[in-house]
Protein backbone atom coordinates (compact mmCIF):
# COMPACT_ATOMS: atom_id res chain seq x y z
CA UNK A 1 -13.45 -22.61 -9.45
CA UNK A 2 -11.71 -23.13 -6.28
CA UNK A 3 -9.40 -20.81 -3.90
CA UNK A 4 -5.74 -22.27 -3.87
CA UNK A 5 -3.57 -19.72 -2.17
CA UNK A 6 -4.35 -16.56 -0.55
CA UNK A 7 -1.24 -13.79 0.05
CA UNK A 8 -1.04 -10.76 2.39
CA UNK A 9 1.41 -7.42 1.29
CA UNK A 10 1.75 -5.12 3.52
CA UNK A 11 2.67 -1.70 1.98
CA UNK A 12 3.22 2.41 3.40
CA UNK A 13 2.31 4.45 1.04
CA UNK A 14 3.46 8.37 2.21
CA UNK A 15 1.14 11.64 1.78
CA UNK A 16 2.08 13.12 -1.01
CA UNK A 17 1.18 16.73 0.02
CA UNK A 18 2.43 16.12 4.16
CA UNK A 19 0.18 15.14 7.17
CA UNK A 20 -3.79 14.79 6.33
CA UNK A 21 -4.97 16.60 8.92
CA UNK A 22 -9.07 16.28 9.70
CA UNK A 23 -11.47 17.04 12.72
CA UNK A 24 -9.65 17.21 16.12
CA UNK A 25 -5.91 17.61 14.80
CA UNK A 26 -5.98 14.13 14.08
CA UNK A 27 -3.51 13.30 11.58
CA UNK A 28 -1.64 10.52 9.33
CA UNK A 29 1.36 10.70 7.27
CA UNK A 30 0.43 8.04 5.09
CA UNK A 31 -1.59 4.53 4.48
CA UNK A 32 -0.94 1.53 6.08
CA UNK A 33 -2.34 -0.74 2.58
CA UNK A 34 -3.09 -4.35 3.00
CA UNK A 35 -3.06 -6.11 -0.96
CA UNK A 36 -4.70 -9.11 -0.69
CA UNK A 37 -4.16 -11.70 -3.95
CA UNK A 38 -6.22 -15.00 -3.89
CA UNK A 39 -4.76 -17.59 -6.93
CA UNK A 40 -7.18 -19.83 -8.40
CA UNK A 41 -7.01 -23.47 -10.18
CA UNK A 42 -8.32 -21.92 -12.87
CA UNK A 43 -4.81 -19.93 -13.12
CA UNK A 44 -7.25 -16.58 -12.24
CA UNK A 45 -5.45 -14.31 -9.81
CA UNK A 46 -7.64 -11.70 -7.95
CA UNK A 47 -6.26 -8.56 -5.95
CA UNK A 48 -7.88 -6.33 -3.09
CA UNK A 49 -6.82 -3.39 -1.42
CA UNK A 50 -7.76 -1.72 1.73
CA UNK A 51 -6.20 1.07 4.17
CA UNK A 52 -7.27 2.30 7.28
CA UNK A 53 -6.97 5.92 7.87
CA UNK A 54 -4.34 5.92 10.92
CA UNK A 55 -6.15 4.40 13.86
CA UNK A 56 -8.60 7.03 14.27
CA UNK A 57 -10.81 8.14 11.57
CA UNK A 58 -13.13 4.56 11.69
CA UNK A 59 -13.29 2.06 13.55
CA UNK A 60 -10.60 0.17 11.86
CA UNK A 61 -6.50 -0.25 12.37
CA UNK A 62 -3.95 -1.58 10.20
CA UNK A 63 -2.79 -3.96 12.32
CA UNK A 64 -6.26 -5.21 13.33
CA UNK A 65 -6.98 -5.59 9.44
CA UNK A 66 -3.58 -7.82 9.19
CA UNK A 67 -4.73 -10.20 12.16
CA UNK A 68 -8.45 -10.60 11.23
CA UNK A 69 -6.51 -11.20 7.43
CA UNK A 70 -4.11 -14.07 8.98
CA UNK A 71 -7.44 -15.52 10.61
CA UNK A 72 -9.78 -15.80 7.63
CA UNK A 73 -7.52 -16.85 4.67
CA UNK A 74 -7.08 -20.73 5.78
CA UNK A 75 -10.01 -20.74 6.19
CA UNK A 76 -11.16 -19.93 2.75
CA UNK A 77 -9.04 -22.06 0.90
CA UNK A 78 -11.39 -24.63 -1.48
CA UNK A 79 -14.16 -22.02 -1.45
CA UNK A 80 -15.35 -20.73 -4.52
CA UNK A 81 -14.37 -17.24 -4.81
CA UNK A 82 -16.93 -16.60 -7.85
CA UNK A 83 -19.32 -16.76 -5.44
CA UNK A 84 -19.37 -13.44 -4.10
CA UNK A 85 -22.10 -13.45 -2.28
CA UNK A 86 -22.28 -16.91 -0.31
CA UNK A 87 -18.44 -15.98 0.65
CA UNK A 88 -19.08 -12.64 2.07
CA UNK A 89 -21.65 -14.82 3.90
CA UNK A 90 -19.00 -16.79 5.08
CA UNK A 91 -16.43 -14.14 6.01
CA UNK A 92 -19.52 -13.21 8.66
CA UNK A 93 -19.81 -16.44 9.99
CA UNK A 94 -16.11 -17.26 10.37
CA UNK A 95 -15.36 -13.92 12.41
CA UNK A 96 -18.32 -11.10 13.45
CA UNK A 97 -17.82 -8.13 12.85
CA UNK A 98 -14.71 -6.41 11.93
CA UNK A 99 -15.97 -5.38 7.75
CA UNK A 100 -12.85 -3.33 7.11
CA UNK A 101 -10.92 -6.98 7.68
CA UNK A 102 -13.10 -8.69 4.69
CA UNK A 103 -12.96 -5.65 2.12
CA UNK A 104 -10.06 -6.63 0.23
CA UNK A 105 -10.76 -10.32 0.30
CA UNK A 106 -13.86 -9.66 -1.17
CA UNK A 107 -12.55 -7.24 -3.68
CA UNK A 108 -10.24 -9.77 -4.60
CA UNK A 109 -12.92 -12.26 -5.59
CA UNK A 110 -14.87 -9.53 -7.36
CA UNK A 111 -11.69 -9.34 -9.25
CA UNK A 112 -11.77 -13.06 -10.25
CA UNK A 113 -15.21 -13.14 -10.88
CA UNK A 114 -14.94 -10.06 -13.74
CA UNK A 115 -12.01 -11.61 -15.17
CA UNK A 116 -13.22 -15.07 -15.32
CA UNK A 117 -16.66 -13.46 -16.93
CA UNK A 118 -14.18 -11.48 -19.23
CA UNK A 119 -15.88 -8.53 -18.17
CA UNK A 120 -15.17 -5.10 -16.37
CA UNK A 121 -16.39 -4.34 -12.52
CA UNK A 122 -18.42 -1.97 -13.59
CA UNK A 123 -20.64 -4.14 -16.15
CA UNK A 124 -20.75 -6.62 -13.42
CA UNK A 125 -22.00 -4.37 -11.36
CA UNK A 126 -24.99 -3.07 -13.57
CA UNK A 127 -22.93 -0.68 -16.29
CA UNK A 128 -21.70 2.34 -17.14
CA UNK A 129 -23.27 5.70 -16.38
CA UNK A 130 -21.00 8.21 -18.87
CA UNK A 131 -17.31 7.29 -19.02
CA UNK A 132 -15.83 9.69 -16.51
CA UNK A 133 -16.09 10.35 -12.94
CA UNK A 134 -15.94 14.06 -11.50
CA UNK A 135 -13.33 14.01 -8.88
CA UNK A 136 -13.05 15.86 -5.31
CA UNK A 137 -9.71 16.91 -3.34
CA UNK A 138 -9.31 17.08 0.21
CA UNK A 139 -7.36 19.97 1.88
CA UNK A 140 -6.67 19.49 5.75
CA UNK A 141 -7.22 21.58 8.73
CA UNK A 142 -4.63 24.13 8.88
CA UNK A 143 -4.13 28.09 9.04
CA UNK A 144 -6.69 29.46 6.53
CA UNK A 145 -4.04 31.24 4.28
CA UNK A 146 -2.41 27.37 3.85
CA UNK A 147 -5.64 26.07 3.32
CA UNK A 148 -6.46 28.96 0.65
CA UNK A 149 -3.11 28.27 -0.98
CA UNK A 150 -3.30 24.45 -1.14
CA UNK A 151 -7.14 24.50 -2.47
CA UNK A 152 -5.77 26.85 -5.27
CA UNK A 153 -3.42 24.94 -5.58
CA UNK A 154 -5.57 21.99 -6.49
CA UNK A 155 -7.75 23.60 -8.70
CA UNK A 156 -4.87 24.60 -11.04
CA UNK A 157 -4.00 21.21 -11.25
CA UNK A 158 -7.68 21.00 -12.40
CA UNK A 159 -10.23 19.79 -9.79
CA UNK A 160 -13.16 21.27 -9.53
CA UNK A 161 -14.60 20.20 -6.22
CA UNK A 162 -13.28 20.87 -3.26
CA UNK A 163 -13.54 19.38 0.53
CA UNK A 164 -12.98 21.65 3.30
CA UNK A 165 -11.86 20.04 6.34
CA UNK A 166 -13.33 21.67 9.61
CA UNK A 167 -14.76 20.52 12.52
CA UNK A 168 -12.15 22.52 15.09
CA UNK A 169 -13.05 25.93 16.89
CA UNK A 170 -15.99 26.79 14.70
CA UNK A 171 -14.62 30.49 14.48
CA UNK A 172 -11.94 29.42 13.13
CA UNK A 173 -13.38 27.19 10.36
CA UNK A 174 -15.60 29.90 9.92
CA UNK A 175 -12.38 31.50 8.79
CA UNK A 176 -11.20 28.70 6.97
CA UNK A 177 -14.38 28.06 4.55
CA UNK A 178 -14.98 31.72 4.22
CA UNK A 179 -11.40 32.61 2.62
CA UNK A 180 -11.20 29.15 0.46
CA UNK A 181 -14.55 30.27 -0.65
CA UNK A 182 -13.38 33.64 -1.88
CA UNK A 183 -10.03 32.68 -3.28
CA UNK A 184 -11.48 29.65 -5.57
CA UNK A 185 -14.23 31.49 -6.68
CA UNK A 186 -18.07 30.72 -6.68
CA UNK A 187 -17.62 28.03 -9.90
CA UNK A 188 -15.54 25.45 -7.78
CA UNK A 189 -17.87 23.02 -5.67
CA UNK A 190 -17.52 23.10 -1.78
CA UNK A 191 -17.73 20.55 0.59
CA UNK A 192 -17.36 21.94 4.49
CA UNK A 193 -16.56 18.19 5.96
CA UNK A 194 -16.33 18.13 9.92
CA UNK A 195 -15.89 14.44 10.43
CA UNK A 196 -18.06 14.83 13.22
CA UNK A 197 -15.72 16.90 14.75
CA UNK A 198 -18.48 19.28 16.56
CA UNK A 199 -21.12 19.25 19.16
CA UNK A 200 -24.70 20.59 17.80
CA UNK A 201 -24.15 23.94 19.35
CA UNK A 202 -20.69 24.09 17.77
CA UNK A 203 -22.20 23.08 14.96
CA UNK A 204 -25.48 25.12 14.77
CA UNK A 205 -22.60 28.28 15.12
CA UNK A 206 -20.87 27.45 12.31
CA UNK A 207 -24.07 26.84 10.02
CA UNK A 208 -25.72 30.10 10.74
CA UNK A 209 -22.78 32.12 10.58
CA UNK A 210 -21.83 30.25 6.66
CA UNK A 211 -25.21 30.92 5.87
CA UNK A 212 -24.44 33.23 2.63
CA UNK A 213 -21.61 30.88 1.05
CA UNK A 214 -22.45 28.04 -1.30
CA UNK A 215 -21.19 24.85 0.20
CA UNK A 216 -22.38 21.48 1.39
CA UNK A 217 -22.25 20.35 4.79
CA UNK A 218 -20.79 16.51 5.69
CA UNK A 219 -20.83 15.01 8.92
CA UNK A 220 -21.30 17.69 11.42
CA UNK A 221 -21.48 15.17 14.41
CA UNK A 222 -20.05 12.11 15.45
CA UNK A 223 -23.51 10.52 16.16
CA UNK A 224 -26.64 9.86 13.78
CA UNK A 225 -28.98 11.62 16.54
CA UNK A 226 -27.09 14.90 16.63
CA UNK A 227 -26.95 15.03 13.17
CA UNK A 228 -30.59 14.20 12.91
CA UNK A 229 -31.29 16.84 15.47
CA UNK A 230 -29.16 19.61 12.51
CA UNK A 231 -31.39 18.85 9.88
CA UNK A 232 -33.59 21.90 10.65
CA UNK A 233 -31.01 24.43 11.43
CA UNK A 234 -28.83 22.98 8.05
CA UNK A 235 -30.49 24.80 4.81
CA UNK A 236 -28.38 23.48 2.72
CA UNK A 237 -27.44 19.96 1.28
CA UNK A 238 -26.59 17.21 4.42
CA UNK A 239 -24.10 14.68 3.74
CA UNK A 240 -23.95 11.94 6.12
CA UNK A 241 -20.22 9.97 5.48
CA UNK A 242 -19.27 8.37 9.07
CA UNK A 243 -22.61 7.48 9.65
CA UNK A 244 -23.36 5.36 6.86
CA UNK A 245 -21.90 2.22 7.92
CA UNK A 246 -24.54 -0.47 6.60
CA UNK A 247 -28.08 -0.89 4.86
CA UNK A 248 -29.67 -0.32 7.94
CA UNK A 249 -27.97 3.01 8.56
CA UNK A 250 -28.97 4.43 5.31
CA UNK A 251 -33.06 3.34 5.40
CA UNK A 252 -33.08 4.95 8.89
CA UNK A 253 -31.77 8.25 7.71
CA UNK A 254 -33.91 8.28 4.56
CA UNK A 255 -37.20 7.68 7.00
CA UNK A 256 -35.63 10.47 9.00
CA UNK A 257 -35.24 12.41 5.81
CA UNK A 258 -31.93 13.24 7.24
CA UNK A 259 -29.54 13.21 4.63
CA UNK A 260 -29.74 14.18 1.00
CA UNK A 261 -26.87 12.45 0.05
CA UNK A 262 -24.54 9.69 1.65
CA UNK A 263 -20.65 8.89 1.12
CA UNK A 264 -20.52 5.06 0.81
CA UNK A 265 -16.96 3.78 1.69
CA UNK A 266 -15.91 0.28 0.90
CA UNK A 267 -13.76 -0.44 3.81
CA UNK A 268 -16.22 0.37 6.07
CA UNK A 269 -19.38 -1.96 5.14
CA UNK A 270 -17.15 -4.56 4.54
CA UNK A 271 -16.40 -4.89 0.67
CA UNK A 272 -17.52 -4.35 -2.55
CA UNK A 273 -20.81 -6.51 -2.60
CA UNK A 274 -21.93 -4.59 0.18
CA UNK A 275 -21.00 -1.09 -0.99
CA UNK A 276 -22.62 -2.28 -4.40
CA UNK A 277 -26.29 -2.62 -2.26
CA UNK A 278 -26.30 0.06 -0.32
CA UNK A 279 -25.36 2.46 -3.44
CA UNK A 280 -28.19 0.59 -5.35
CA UNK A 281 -30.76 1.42 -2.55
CA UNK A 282 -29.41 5.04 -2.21
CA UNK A 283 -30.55 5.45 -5.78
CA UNK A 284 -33.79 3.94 -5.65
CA UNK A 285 -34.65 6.36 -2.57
CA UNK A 286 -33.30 9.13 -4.25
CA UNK A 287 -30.48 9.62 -2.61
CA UNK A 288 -27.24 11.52 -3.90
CA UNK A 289 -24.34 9.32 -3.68
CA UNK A 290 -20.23 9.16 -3.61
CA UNK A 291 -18.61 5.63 -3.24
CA UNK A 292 -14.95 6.03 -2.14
CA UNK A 293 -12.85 4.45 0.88
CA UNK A 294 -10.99 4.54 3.88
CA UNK A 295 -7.36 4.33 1.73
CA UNK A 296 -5.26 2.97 -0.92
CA UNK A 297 -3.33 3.89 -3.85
CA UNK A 298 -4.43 2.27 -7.60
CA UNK A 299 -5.91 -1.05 -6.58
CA UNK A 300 -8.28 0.61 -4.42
CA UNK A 301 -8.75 3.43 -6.79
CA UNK A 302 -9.59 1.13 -9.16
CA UNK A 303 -12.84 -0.89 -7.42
CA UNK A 304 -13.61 2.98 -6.70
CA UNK A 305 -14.39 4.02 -10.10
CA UNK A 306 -15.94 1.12 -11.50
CA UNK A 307 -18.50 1.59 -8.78
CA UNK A 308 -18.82 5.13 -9.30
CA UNK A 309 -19.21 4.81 -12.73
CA UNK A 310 -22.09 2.13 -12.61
CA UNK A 311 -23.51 4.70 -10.37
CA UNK A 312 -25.95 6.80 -12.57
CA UNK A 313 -25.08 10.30 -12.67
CA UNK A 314 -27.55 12.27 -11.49
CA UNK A 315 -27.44 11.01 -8.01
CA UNK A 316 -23.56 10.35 -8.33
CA UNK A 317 -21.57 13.19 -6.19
CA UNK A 318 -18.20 12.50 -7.18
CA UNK A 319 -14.85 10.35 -6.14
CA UNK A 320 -11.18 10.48 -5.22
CA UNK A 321 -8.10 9.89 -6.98
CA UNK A 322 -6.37 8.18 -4.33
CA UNK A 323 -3.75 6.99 -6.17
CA UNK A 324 -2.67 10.85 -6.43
CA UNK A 325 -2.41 11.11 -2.94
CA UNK A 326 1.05 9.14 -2.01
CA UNK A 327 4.18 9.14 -3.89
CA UNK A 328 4.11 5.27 -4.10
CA UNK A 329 1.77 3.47 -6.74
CA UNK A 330 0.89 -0.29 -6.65
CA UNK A 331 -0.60 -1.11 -9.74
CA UNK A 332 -0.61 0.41 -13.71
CA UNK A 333 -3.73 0.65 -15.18
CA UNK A 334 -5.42 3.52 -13.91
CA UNK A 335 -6.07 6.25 -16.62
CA UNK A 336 -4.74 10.35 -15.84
CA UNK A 337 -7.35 12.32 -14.46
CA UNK A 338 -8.13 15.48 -16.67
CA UNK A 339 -10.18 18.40 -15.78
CA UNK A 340 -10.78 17.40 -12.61
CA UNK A 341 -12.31 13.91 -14.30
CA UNK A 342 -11.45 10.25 -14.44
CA UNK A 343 -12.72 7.59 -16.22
CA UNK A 344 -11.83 3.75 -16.34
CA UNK A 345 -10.64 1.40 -18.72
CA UNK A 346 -12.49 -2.05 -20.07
CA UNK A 347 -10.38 -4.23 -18.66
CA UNK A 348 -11.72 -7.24 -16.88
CA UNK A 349 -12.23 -7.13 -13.09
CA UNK A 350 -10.52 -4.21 -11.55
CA UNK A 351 -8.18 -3.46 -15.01
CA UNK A 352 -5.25 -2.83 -13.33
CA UNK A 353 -2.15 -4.61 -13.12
CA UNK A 354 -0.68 -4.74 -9.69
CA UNK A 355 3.44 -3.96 -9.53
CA UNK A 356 3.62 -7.34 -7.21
CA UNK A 357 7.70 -7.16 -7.65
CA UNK A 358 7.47 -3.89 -5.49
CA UNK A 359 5.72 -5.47 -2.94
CA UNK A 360 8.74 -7.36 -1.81
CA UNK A 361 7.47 -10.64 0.33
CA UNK A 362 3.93 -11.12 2.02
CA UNK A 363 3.67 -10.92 5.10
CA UNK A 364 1.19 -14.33 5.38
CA UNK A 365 0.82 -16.87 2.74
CA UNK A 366 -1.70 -20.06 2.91
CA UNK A 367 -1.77 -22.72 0.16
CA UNK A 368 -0.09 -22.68 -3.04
């Protein structure tokens, strides 16, 4: 099988709740999606999907994504996109660096190769663990009476687990996880994420002073070092997200014995093969485990699941619905969430069915 066209779609997909606020203020309205499709002559058509969090959360950019895009795609044409491996290879050699700009290529030729096995991502990538996912929602940095009212808000529309952004004035997100805590009640999952929003002796503040409510803590610190230098002050789980960014990243923190669980996000180590080998190792070492991304709406969503499901579940955290995030969908074939749950359908590749005649033209096209 041989690539014959490759096509770039640019879309904005709006917040559906307002601004995402996290660590520092920092805030986006929306995603800034890149769909990439690569046709086949074997009439197969693959789809990827990947979204930057504004220009600040990794680093990663839209625009930057859209470039390194418009740089790689000739030069794939005639390549064989079943080959997921060799071409992720490639990707490397053709431009260093820069994983974020190869995710949804190589999600795309995941795609292809699951449909032209005839089977779903998930079986490809080792099976199914159970048939639903448990899912987590985010509620940004704000006053903590918003942040108590949008967290109960979200568990009446049935989530269970909850993520707490902090990572401000520790008082203050002392106030913020202490009343979400109380108003959700002590059967809802917390997850106090800083984003690396705090120095260790902001951080050590906050820690001691949470000590009596039942949460976990995720990226305290920017660096791997300062969280390293928490682990002894941090008696309860440690979630490393930010600093997770390859293989190598994860075996250092597990000789450390840093982290008891990791958030693995697609984007970020460049695609779906890698994601898939870094979850694998996670679980052999024991690690606890949530595979997510940067952004997107159902495509995205999609190469989410199947990884989380082939995940097995006791060392699988949980996952997010991104697709319930914006107001703007760009694919069918993603199944309700209930219960604060999702599962996946058997579909080949990815299952879903992108809504291409919404996407209006692509922004780059190569071949035919």
């Amino acid at each position: 099988m041989r690539i014959t066209g490759i096509s770039g779609y640019r879309l904005d997909l709006p917040f559906r709740d307002g601004p995402y606020v996290c660590s520092g203020g920092r805030s986006a309205l929306g995603f800034d999606t890149l769909i990439v499709a690569i046709a086949t002559d074997a009439g197969i058509t693959g789809w990827g999907e990947m979204a930057p969090l504004g220009a600040f959360y990794d680093p990663a950019f839209a625009a930057g994504a859209r470039a390194a895009f418009e740089e790689l795609a000739p030069k794939l044409l005639g390549d064989d996109p079943t080959q997921v491996n060799a071409l992720a290879r490639r990707m490397d050699h053709l431009l260093k660096g820069h994983p974020y700009a190869k995710a949804a290529i190589d999600m795309a030729c995941w795609d292809i190769l699951g449909k032209a096995a005839g089977l779903p991502l998930a079986e490809l990538l080792g099976g199914r663990f159970g048939t639903h996912v448990d899912l987590y929602r985010s509620v940004s940095q704000d006053r903590p009476d918003k942040m108590v009212a949008r967290a109960k808000a979200y568990v009446a529309e049935g989530y269970r687990r909850i993520q707490v952004k902090v990572g401000l004035d520790p008082d203050e997100d002392i106030e913020r996880l202490t009343a979400v805590r109380a108003a959700v009640g002590k059967d809802i999952v917390l997850f106090a994420d800083a984003n690396g929003g705090w120095s260790t002796l902001q951080a050590r503040r906050f820690l001691r002073a949470t000590r009596d409510l039942d949460y976990a803590m995720e990226q305290p610190c920017l660096t791997y070092g300062e969280c390293r230098a928490l682990r002894g002050d941090c008696d309860r789980p440690l979630i490393l997200d930010e600093s997770i960014d390859s293989l190598a990243a994860l075996v250092q923190a597990h000789a450390d014995q840093v982290a008891d669980g990791v958030t693995i996000k697609i984007a970020r180590v460049g695609g779906v093969g890698r994601a898939r080998l870094i979850r694998d190792v996670a679980v052999e070492l024991g690690i606890a485990v949530t595979v997510e991304d940067t952004g997107g709406a159902e495509i995205d969503t999609a190469a989410m699941l199947h990884l989380s499901l082939s995940t097995p579940e006791a060392l699988r955290l949980h996952t997010v619905d991104f697709n319930n995030w914006v107001t703007r969908p760009n694919a069918r074939g993603i199944p309700a969430s209930a219960g604060g749950r999702i599962g996946m359908g058997h579909g080949p590749g990815l299952g879903v069915e992108p809504l291409v005649e919404s996407f209006g033209a692509p922004f780059f096209r190569v071949g035919v």
